[in-house]
C-alpha atoms as a PDB file:
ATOM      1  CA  UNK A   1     -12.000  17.055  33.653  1.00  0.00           C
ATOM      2  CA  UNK A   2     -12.219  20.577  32.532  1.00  0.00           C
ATOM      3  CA  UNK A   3     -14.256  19.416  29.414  1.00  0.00           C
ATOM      4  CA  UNK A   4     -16.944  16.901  28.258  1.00  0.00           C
ATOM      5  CA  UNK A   5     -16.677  18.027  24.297  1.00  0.00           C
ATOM      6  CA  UNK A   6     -15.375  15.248  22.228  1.00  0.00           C
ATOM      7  CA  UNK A   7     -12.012  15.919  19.930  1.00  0.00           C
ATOM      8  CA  UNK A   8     -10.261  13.446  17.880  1.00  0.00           C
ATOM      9  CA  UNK A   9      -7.270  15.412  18.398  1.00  0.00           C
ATOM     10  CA  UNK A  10      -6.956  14.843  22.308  1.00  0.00           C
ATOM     11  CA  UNK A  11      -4.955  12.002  23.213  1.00  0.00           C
ATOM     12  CA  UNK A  12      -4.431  10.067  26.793  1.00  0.00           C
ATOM     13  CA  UNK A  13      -1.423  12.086  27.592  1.00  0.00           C
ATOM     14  CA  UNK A  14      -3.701  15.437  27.443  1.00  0.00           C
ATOM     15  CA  UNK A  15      -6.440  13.503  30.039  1.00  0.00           C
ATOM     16  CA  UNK A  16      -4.148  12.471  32.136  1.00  0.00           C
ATOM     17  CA  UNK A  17      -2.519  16.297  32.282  1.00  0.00           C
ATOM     18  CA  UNK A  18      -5.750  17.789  32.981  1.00  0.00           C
ATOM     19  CA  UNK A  19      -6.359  15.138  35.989  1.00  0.00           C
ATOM     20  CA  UNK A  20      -2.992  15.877  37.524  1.00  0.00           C
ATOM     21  CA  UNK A  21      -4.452  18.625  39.505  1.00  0.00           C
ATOM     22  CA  UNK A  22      -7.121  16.429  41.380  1.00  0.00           C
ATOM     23  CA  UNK A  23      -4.200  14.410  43.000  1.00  0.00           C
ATOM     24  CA  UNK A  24      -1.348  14.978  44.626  1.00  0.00           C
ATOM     25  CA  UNK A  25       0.228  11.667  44.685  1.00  0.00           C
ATOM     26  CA  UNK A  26      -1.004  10.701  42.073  1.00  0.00           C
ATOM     27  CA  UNK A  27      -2.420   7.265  42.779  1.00  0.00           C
ATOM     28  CA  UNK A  28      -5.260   7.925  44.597  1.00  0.00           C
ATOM     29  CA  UNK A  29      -8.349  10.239  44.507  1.00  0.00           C
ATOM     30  CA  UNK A  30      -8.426  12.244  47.429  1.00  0.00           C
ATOM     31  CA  UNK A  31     -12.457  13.340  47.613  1.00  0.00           C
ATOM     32  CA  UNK A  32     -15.291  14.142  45.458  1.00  0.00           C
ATOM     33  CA  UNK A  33     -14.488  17.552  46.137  1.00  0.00           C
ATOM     34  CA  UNK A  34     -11.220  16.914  44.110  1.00  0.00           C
ATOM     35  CA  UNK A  35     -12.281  14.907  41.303  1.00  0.00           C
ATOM     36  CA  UNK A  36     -15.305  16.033  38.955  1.00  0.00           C
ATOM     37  CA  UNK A  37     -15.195  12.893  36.692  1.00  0.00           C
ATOM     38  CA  UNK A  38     -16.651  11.078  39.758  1.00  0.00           C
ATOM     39  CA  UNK A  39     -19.624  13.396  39.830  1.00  0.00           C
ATOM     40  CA  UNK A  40     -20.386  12.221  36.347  1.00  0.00           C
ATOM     41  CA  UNK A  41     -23.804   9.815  36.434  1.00  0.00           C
ATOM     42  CA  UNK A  42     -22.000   7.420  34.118  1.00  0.00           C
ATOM     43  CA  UNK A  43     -19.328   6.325  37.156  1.00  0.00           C
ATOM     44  CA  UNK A  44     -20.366   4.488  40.486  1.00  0.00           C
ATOM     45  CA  UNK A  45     -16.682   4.410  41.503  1.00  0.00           C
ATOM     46  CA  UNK A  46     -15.811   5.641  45.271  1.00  0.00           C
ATOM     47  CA  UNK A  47     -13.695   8.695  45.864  1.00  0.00           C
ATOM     48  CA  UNK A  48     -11.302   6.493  47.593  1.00  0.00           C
ATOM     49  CA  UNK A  49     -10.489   4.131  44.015  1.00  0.00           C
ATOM     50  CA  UNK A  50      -6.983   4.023  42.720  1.00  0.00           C
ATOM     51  CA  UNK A  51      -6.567   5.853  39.281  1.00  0.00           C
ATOM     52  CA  UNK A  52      -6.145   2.216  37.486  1.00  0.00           C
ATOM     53  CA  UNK A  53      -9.342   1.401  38.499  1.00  0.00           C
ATOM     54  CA  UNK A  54     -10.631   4.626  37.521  1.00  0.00           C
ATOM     55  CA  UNK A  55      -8.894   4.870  34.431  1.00  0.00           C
ATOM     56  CA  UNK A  56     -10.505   1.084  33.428  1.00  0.00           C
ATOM     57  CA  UNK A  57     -14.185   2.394  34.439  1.00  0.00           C
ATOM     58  CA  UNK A  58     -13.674   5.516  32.013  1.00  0.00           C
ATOM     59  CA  UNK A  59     -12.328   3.681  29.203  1.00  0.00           C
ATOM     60  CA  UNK A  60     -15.495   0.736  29.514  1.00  0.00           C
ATOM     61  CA  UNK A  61     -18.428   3.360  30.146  1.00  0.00           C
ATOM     62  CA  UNK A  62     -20.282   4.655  27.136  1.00  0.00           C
ATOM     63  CA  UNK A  63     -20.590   8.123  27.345  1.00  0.00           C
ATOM     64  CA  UNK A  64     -17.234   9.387  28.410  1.00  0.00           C
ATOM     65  CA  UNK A  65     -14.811  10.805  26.659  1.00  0.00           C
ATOM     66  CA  UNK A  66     -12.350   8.251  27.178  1.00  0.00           C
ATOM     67  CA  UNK A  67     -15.267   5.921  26.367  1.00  0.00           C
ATOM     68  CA  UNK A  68     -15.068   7.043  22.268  1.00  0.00           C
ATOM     69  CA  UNK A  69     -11.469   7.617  23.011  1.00  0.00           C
ATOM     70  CA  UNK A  70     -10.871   3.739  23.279  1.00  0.00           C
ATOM     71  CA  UNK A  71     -13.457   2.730  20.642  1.00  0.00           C
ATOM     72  CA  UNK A  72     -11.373   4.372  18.317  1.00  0.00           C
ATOM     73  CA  UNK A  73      -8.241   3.194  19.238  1.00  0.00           C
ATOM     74  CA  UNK A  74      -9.574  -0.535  18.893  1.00  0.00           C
ATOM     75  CA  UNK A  75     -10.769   0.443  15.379  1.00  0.00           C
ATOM     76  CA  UNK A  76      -7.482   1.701  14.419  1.00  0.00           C
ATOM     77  CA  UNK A  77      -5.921  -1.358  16.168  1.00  0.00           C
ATOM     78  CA  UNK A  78      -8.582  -3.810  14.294  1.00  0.00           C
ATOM     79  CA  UNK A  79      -7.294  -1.841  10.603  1.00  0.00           C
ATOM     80  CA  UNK A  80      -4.019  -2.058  11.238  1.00  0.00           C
ATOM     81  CA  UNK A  81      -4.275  -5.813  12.061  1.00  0.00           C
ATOM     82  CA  UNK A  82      -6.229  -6.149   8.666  1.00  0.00           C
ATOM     83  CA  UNK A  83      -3.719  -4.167   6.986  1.00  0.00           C
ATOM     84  CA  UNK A  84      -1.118  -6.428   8.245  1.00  0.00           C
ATOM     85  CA  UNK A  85      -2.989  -9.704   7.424  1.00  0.00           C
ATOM     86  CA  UNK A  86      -3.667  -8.571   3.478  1.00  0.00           C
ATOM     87  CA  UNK A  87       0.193  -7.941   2.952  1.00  0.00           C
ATOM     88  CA  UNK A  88       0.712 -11.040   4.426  1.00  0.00           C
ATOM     89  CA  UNK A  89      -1.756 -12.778   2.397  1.00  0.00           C
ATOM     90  CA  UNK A  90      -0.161 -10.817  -0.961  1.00  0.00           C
ATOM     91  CA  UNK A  91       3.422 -12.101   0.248  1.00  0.00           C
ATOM     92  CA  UNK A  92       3.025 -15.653   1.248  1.00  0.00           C
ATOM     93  CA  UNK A  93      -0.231 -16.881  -0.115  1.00  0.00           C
ATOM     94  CA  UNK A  94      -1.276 -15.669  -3.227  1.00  0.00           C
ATOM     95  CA  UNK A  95       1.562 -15.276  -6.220  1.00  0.00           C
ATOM     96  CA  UNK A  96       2.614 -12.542  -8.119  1.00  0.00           C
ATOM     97  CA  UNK A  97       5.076 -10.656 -10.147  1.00  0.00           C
ATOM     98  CA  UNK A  98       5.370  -6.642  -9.949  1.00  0.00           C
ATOM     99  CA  UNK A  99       5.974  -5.390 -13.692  1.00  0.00           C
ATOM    100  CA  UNK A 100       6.583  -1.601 -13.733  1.00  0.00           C
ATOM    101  CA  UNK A 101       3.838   0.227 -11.196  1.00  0.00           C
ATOM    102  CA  UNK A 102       1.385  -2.665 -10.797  1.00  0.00           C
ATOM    103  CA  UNK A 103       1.456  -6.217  -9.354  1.00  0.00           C
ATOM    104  CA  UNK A 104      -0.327  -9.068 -11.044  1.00  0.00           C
ATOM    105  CA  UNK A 105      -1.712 -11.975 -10.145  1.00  0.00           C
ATOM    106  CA  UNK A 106      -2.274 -13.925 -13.079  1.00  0.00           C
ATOM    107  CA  UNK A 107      -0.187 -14.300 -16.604  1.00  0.00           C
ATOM    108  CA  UNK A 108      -4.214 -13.513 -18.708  1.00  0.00           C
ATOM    109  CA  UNK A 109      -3.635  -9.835 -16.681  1.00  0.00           C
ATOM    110  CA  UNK A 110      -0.079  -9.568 -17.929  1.00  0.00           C
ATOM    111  CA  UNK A 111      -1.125 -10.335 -21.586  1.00  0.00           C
ATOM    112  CA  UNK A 112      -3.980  -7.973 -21.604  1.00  0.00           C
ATOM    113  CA  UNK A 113      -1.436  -5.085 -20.262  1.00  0.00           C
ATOM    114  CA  UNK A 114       0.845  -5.864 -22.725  1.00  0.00           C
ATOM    115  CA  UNK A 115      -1.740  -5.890 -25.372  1.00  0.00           C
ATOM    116  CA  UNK A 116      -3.232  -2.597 -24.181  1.00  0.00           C
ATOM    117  CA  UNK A 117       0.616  -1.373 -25.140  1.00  0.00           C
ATOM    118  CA  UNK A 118       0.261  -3.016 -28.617  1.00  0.00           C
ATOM    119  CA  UNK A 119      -2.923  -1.277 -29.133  1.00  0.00           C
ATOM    120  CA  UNK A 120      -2.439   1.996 -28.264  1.00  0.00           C
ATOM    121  CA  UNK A 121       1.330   2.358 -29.824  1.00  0.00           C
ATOM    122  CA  UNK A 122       0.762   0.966 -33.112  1.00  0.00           C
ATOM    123  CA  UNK A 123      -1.512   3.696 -34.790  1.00  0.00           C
ATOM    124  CA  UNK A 124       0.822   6.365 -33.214  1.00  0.00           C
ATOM    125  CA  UNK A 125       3.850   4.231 -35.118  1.00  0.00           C
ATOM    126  CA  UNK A 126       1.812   4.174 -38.640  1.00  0.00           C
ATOM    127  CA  UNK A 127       1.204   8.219 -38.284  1.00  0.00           C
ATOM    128  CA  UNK A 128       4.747   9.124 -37.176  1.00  0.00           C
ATOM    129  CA  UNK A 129       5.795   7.307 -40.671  1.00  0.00           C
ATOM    130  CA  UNK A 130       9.821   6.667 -38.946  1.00  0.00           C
ATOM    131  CA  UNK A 131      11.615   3.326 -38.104  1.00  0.00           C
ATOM    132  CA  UNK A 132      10.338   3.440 -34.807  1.00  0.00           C
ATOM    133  CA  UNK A 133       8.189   4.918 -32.106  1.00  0.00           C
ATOM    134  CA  UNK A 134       9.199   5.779 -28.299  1.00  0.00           C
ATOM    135  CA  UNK A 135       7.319   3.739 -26.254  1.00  0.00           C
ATOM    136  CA  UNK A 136       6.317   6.045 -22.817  1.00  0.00           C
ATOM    137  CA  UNK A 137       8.052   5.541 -19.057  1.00  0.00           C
ATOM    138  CA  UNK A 138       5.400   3.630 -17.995  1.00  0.00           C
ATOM    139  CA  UNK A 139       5.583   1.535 -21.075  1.00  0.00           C
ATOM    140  CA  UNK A 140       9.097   0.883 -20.719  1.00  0.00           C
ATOM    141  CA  UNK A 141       9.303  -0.291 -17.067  1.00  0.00           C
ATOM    142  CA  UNK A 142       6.944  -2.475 -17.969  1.00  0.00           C
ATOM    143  CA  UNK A 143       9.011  -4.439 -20.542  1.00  0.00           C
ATOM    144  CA  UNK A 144      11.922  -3.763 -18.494  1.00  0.00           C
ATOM    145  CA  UNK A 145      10.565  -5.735 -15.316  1.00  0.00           C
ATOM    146  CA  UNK A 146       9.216  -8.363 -18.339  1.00  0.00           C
ATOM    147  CA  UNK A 147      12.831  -9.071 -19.530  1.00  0.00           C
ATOM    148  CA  UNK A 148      13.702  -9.940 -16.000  1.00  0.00           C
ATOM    149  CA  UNK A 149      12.290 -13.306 -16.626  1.00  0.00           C
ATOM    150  CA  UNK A 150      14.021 -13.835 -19.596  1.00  0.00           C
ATOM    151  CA  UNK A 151      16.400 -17.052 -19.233  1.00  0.00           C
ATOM    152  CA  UNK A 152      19.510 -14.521 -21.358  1.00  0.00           C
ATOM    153  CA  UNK A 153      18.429 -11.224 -19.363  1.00  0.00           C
ATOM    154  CA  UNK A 154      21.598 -10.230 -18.780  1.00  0.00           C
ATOM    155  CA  UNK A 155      23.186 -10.989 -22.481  1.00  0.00           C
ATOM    156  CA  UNK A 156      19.644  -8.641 -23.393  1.00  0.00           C
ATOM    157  CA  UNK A 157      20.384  -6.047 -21.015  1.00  0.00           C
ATOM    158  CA  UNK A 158      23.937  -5.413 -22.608  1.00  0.00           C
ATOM    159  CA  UNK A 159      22.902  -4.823 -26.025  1.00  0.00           C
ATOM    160  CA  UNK A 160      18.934  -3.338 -25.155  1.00  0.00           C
ATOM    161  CA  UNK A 161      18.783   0.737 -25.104  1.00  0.00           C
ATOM    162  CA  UNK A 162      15.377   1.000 -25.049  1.00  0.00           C
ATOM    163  CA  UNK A 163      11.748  -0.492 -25.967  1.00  0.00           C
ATOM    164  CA  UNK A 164      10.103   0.614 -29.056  1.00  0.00           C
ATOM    165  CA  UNK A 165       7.488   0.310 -31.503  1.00  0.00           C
ATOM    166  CA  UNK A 166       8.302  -0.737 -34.626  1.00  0.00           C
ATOM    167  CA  UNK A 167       8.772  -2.664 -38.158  1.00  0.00           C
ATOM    168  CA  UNK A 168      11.573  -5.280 -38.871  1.00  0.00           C
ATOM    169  CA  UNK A 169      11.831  -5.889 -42.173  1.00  0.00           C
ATOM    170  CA  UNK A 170      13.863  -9.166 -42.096  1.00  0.00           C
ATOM    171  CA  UNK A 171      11.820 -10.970 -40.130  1.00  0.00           C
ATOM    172  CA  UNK A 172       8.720  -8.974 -41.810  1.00  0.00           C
ATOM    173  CA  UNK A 173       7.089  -8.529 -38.458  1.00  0.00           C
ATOM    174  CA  UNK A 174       5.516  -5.451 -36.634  1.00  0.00           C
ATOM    175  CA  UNK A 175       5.089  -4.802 -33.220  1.00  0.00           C
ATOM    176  CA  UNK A 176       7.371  -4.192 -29.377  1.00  0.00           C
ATOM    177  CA  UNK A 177      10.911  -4.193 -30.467  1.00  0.00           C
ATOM    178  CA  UNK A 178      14.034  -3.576 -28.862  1.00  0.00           C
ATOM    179  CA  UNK A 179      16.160  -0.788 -29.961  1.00  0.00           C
ATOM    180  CA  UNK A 180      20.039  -1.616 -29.294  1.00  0.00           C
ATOM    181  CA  UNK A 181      22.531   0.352 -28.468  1.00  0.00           C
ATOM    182  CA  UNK A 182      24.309   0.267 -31.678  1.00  0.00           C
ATOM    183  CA  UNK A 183      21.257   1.733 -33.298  1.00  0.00           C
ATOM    184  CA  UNK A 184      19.747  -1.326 -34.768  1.00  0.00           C
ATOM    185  CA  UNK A 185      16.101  -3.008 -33.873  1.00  0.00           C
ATOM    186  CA  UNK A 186      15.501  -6.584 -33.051  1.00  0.00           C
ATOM    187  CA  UNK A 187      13.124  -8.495 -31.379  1.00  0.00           C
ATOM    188  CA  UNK A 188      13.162  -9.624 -27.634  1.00  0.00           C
ATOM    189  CA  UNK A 189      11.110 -13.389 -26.776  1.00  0.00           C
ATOM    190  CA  UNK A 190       8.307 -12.316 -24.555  1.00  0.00           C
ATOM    191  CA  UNK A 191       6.831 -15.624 -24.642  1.00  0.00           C
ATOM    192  CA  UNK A 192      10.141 -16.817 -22.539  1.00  0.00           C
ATOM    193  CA  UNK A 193       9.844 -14.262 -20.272  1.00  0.00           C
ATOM    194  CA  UNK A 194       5.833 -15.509 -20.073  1.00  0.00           C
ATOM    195  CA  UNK A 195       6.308 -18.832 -19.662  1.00  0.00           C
ATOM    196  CA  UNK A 196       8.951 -18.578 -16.968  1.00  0.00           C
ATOM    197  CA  UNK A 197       5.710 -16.282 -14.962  1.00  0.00           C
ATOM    198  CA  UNK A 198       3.222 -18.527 -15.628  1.00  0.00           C
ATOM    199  CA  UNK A 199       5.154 -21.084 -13.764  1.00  0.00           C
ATOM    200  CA  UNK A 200       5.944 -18.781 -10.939  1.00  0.00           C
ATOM    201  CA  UNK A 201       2.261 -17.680 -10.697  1.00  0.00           C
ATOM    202  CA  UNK A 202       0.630 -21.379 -10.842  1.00  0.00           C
END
């Protein structure tokens, strides 16, 4: 090889152009004379081995550079297997429900998030002094994905413009409300859409 320094970005295509020259047809290694790798104290191969076998020695001796070439290839190879195993474990094994950006695994985590939305809204509702506050993206494809478990979603979806914060008088409650498209608020059943996860989660 014309090179013993180490590069991660020097793949088996650019070894096996530099070799090229040290065989002319290219399945056997004419002499010593032609082949510097098999001056290297890590090989014990004869001039007169077929590139396979060659190619096998290099790839099993430490201390070549197609030695850390293969190590990291199998690490790769090992990750990608992990990789592969975790989404299968998240598809098949374990549960869960995706509710705008995140996926959870338990209806407690769902509850908290909402909660979190309840917390932070409601003093920026009491300041703002209207009938309503906006409720953020984030926010809203949260509720969004939430009504999809909701045994009327698509009777909800009709009349639902967006997800608020907010006071209803008539039913003298305050909290997530849905503003309609007609301009009025009312509230949506969460606990529907809950119960119907709960089951689907276990």
């Amino acid at each position: 090889m014309s090179s013993f320094t180490d590069s991660s970005s020097e793949s088996d295509d650019d070894i096996d152009e530099e070799c090229l020259h040290f065989n002319k047809e290219n399945s056997v290694w004419s002499s010593s004379k032609d082949n510097r790798v098999l001056k290297s104290p890590f090989l014990s191969l004869s001039p007169n081995a077929l590139w396979g076998d060659i190619a096998i020695e290099l790839d099993n001796t430490p201390g070549t550079i197609e030695y850390k070439i293969e190590q990291k290839r199998k690490k790769r190879i090992l990750k990608e297997k992990k990789n592969i195993l975790n989404v299968k474990l998240e598809k098949k094994i374990i549960p869960n429900v995706k509710l705008g950006k995140k996926t959870y695994y338990s209806i407690k985590d769902i509850v908290k998030e909402r909660d979190k939305i309840l917390i932070k809204n409601k003093p920026l509702f009491i300041k703002t002094k209207k009938k309503y506050w906006l409720l953020n993206k984030e926010e809203q494809e949260f509720l969004w994905d939430l009504l999809q478990y909701h045994p009327k979603r698509k009777e909800k979806e009709k009349k639902i413009k967006k997800f608020v914060y907010g006071y209803l008088p008539v039913r003298d409650f305050m909290g997530l409300l849905a503003l309609q498209h007609n301009g009025n608020l009312d509230s949506f059943s969460q606990r529907k859409s809950m119960d119907k996860i709960k089951k689907i989660l276990g």
